[in-house]
Protein backbone atom coordinates (compact mmCIF):
# COMPACT_ATOMS: atom_id res chain seq x y z
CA UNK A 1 0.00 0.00 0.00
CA UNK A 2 1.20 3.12 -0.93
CA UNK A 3 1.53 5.62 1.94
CA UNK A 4 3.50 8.12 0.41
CA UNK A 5 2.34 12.11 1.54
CA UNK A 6 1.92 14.38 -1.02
CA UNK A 7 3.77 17.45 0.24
CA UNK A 8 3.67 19.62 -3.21
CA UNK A 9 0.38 21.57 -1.55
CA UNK A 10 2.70 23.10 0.74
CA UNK A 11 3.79 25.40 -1.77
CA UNK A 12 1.36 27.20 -1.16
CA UNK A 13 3.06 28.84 1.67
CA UNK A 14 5.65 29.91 0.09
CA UNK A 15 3.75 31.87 -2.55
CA UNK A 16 1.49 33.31 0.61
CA UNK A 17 5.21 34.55 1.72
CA UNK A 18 6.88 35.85 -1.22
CA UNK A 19 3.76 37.55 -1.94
CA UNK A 20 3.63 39.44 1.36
CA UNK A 21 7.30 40.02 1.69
CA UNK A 22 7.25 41.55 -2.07
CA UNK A 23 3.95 43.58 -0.66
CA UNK A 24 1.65 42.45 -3.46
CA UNK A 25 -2.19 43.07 -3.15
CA UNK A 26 -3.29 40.68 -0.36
CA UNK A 27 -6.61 39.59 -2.11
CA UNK A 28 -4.51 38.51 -5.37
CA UNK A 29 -1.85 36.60 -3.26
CA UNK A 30 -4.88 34.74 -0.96
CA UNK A 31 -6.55 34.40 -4.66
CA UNK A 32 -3.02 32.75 -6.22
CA UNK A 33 -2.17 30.72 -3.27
CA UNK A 34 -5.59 28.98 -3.46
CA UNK A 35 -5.32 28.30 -6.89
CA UNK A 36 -1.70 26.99 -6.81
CA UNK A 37 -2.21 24.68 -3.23
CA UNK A 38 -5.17 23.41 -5.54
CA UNK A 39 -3.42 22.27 -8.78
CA UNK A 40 -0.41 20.96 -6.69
CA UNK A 41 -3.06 18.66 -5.09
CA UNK A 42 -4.17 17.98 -8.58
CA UNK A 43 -7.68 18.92 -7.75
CA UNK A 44 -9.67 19.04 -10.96
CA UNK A 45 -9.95 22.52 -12.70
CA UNK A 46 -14.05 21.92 -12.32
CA UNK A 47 -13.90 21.72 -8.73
CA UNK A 48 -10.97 24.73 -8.40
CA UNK A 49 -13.77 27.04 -10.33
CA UNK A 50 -16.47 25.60 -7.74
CA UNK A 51 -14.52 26.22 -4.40
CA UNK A 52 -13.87 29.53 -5.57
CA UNK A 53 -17.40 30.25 -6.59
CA UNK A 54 -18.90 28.83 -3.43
CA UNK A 55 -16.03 31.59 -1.39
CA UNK A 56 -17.65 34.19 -3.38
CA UNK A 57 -20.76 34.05 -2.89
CA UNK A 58 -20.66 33.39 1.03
CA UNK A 59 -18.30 36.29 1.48
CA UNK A 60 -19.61 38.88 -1.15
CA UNK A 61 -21.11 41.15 1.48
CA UNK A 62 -18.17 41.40 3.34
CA UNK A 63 -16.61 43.93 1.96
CA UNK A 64 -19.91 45.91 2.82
CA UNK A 65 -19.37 45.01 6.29
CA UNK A 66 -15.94 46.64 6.50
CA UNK A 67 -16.60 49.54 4.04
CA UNK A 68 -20.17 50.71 6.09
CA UNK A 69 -18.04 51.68 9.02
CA UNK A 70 -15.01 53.15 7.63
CA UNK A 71 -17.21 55.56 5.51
CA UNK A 72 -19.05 56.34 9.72
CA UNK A 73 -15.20 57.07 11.07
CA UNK A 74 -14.20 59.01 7.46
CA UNK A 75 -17.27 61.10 7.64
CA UNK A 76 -16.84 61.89 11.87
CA UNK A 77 -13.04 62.50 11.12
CA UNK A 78 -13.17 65.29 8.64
CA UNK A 79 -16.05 66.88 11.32
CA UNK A 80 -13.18 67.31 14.05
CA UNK A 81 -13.08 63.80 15.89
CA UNK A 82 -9.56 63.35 16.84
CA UNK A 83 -9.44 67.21 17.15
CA UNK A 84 -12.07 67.32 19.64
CA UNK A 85 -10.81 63.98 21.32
CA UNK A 86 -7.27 65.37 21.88
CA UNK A 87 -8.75 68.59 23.36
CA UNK A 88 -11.09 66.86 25.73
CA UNK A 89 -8.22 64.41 26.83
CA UNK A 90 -5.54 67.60 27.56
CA UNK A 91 -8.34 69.05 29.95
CA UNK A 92 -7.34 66.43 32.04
CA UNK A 93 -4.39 67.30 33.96
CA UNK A 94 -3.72 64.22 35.52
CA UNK A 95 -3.87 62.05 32.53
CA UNK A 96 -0.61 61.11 30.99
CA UNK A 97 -0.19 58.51 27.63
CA UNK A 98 0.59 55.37 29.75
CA UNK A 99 -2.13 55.64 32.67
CA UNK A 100 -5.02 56.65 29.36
CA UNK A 101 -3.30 53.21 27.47
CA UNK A 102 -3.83 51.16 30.81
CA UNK A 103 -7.21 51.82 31.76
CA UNK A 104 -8.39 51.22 27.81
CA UNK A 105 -6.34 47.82 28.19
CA UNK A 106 -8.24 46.84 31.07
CA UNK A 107 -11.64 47.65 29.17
CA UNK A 108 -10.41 46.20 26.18
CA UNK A 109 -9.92 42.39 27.80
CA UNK A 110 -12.75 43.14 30.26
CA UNK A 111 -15.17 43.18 27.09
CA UNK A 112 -13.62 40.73 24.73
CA UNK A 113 -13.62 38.49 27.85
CA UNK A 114 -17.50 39.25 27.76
CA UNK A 115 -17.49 38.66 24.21
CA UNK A 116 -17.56 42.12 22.44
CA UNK A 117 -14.80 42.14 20.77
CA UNK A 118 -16.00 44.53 18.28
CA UNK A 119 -16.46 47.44 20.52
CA UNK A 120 -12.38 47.84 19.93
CA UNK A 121 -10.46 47.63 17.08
CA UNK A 122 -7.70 49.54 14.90
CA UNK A 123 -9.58 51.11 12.85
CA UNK A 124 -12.87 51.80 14.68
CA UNK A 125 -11.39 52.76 18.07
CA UNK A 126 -7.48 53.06 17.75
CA UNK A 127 -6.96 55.19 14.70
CA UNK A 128 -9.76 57.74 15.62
CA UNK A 129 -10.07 58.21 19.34
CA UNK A 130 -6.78 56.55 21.17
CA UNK A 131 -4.19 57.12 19.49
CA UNK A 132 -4.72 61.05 19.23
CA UNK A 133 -6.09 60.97 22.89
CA UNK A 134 -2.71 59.63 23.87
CA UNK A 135 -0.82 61.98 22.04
CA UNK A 136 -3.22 64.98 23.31
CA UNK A 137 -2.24 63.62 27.06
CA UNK A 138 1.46 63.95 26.36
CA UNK A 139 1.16 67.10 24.22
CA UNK A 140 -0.49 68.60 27.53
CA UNK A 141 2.13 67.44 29.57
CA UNK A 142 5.44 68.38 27.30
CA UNK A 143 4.21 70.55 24.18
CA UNK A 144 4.73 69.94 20.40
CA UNK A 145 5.94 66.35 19.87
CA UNK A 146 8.34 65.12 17.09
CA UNK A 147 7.53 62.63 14.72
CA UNK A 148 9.06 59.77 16.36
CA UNK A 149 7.12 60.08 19.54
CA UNK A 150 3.99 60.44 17.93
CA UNK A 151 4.70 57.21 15.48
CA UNK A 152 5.54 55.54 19.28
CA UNK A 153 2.83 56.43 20.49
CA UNK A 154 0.40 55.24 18.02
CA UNK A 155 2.27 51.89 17.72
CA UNK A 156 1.83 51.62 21.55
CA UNK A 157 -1.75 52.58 21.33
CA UNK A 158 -2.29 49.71 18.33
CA UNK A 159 -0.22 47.34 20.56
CA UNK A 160 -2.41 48.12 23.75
CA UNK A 161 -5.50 47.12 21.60
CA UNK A 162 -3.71 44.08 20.06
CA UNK A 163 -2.72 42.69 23.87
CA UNK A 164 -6.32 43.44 25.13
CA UNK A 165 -8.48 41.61 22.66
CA UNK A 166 -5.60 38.85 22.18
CA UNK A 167 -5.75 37.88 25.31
CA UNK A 168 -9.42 39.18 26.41
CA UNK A 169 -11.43 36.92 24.31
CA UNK A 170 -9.77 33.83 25.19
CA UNK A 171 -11.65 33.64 28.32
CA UNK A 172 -14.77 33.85 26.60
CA UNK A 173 -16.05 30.69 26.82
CA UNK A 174 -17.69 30.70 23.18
CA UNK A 175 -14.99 31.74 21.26
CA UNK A 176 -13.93 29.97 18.35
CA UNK A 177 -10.74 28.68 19.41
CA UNK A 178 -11.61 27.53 22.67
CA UNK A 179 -14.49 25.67 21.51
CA UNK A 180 -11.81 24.34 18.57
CA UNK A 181 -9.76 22.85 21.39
CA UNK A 182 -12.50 21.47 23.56
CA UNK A 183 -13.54 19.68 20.07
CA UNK A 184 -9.63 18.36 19.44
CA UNK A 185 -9.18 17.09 23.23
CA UNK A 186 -12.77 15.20 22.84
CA UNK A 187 -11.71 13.99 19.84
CA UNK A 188 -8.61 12.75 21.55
CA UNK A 189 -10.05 11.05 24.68
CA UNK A 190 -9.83 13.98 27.07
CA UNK A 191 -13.21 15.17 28.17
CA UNK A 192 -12.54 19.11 28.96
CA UNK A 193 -15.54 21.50 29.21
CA UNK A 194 -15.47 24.29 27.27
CA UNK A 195 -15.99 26.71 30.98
CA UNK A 196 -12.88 24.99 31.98
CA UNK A 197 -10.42 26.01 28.77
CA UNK A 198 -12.05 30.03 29.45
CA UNK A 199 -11.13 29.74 33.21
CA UNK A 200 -7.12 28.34 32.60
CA UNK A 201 -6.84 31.77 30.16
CA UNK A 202 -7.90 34.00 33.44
CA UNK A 203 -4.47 33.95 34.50
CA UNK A 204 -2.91 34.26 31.41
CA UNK A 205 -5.34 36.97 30.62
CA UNK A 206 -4.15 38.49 34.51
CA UNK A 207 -0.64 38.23 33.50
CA UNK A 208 -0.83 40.10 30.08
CA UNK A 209 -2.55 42.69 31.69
CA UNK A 210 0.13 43.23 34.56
CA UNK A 211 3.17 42.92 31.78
CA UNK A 212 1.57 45.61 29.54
CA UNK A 213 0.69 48.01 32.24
CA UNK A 214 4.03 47.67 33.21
CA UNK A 215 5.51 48.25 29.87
CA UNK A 216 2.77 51.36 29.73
CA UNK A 217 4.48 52.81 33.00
CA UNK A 218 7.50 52.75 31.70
CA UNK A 219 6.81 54.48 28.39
CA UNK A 220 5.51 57.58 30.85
CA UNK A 221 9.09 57.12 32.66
CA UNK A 222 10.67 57.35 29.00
CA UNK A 223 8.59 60.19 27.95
CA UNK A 224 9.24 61.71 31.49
CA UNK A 225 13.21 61.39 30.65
CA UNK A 226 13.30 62.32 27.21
CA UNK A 227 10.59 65.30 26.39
CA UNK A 228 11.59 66.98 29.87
CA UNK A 229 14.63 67.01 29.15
CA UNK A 230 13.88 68.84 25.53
CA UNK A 231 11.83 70.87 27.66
CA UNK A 232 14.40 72.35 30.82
CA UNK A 233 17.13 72.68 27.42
CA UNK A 234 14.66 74.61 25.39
CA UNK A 235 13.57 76.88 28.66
CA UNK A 236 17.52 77.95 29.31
CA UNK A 237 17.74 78.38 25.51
CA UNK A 238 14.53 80.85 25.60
CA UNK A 239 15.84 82.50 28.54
CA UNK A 240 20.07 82.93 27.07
CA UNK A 241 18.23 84.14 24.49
CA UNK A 242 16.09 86.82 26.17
CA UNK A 243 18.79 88.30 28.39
CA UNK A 244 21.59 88.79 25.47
CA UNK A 245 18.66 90.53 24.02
């Protein structure tokens, strides 16, 4: 009996690869790799045409789905959002970038833990209100900020959002993967409720938190360090330069 594996499909991920390192468009390489992992498991070009087809259709309003909202955030951008949500934020004296990162990390696992993991999200949540919240906190706090904090800054923000709903929705008990692995272990001979795979990711969900808040406090120390230093150098530079007027 032949038992021979036919490893050619795994080409496919090296097209998937090359196409993202080379930065083509990610619907083409998705649309390539299937079609390549397909012929190199000498699927029939019938039944290529049909999977394809059958993707299609179930996904067609998809793009709706993502396009509805971004037109929402467009439209609530160009009327002042981010202006109006870095104002509001530098009202607040006491808020600083890492303590306004921390407590949307804790609300961002608190509700993907609950299961709404859509109330978050780069380009719903992130791009529009956090990220120029945080940098209206440290603007408050330091002044005009160069390029390079504000690009750290929004990767923190992004990374804060990433960490929440990562870890967040993994104590969910309905999410996908956790009722994936409750499947695979029954399938195995190990009986594990689904409640019991969501209650082992509270401490890893505890842990995450702790780490990143900690990482948070220490971008304020860093921002601390660096911008008031810029600051006390540009004060004695203002004032040399008032008294030899």
């Amino acid at each position: 009996m032949n038992t021979a594996v036919n490893l050619w499909p795994l080409i496919g991920v090296a097209v998937i690869i090359v196409g993202f390192v080379l930065r083509f468009n990610p619907m083409l390489v998705v649309a390539v790799t299937a079609i390549v992992t397909a012929f190199a498991a000498n699927f029939p070009v019938d039944k290529v045409l049909a999977a394809l087809g059958t993707g299609f259709v179930k996904t067609r309003n998809l793009p709706l789905i993502i396009l509805l909202p971004l037109a929402v955030i467009g439209l609530l951008e160009r009327h002042g959002l981010r202006q109006h949500a870095q104002s509001w934020i530098a009202n607040i004296k006491s808020a600083t970038a890492g303590r306004l990162l921390i407590v949307y990390l804790f609300v961002r696992e608190i509700t993907a833990a609950l299961g709404l993991t859509s109330l978050g999200g780069h380009p719903q949540m992130v791009r529009p209100l956090i990220a120029p919240m945080t940098e209206g906190a440290a603007e408050s706090r330091y002044g005009k900020l160069s390029d390079n904090i504000r690009f750290k800054l929004r990767a923190y923000s992004a990374a804060t959002d990433n960490v929440g709903l990562f870890f967040g929705e993994d104590v969910f008990v309905a999410f996908g993967a956790i009722v994936l692995m409750s499947t695979f272990l029954h399938e195995a001979g190990v009986d594990v409720e689904p409640i019991h795979i969501a209650m082992w990711g509270i401490p890893t969900a505890i842990s995450a938190f702790i780490i990143h808040a900690y990482r948070l406090r220490r971008l304020d120390a860093a921002l601390d360090k660096e911008l008031a230093a810029q600051l006390q150098t540009q004060s004695k530079k203002n004032q040399h330069d008032g008294g030899a007027a």
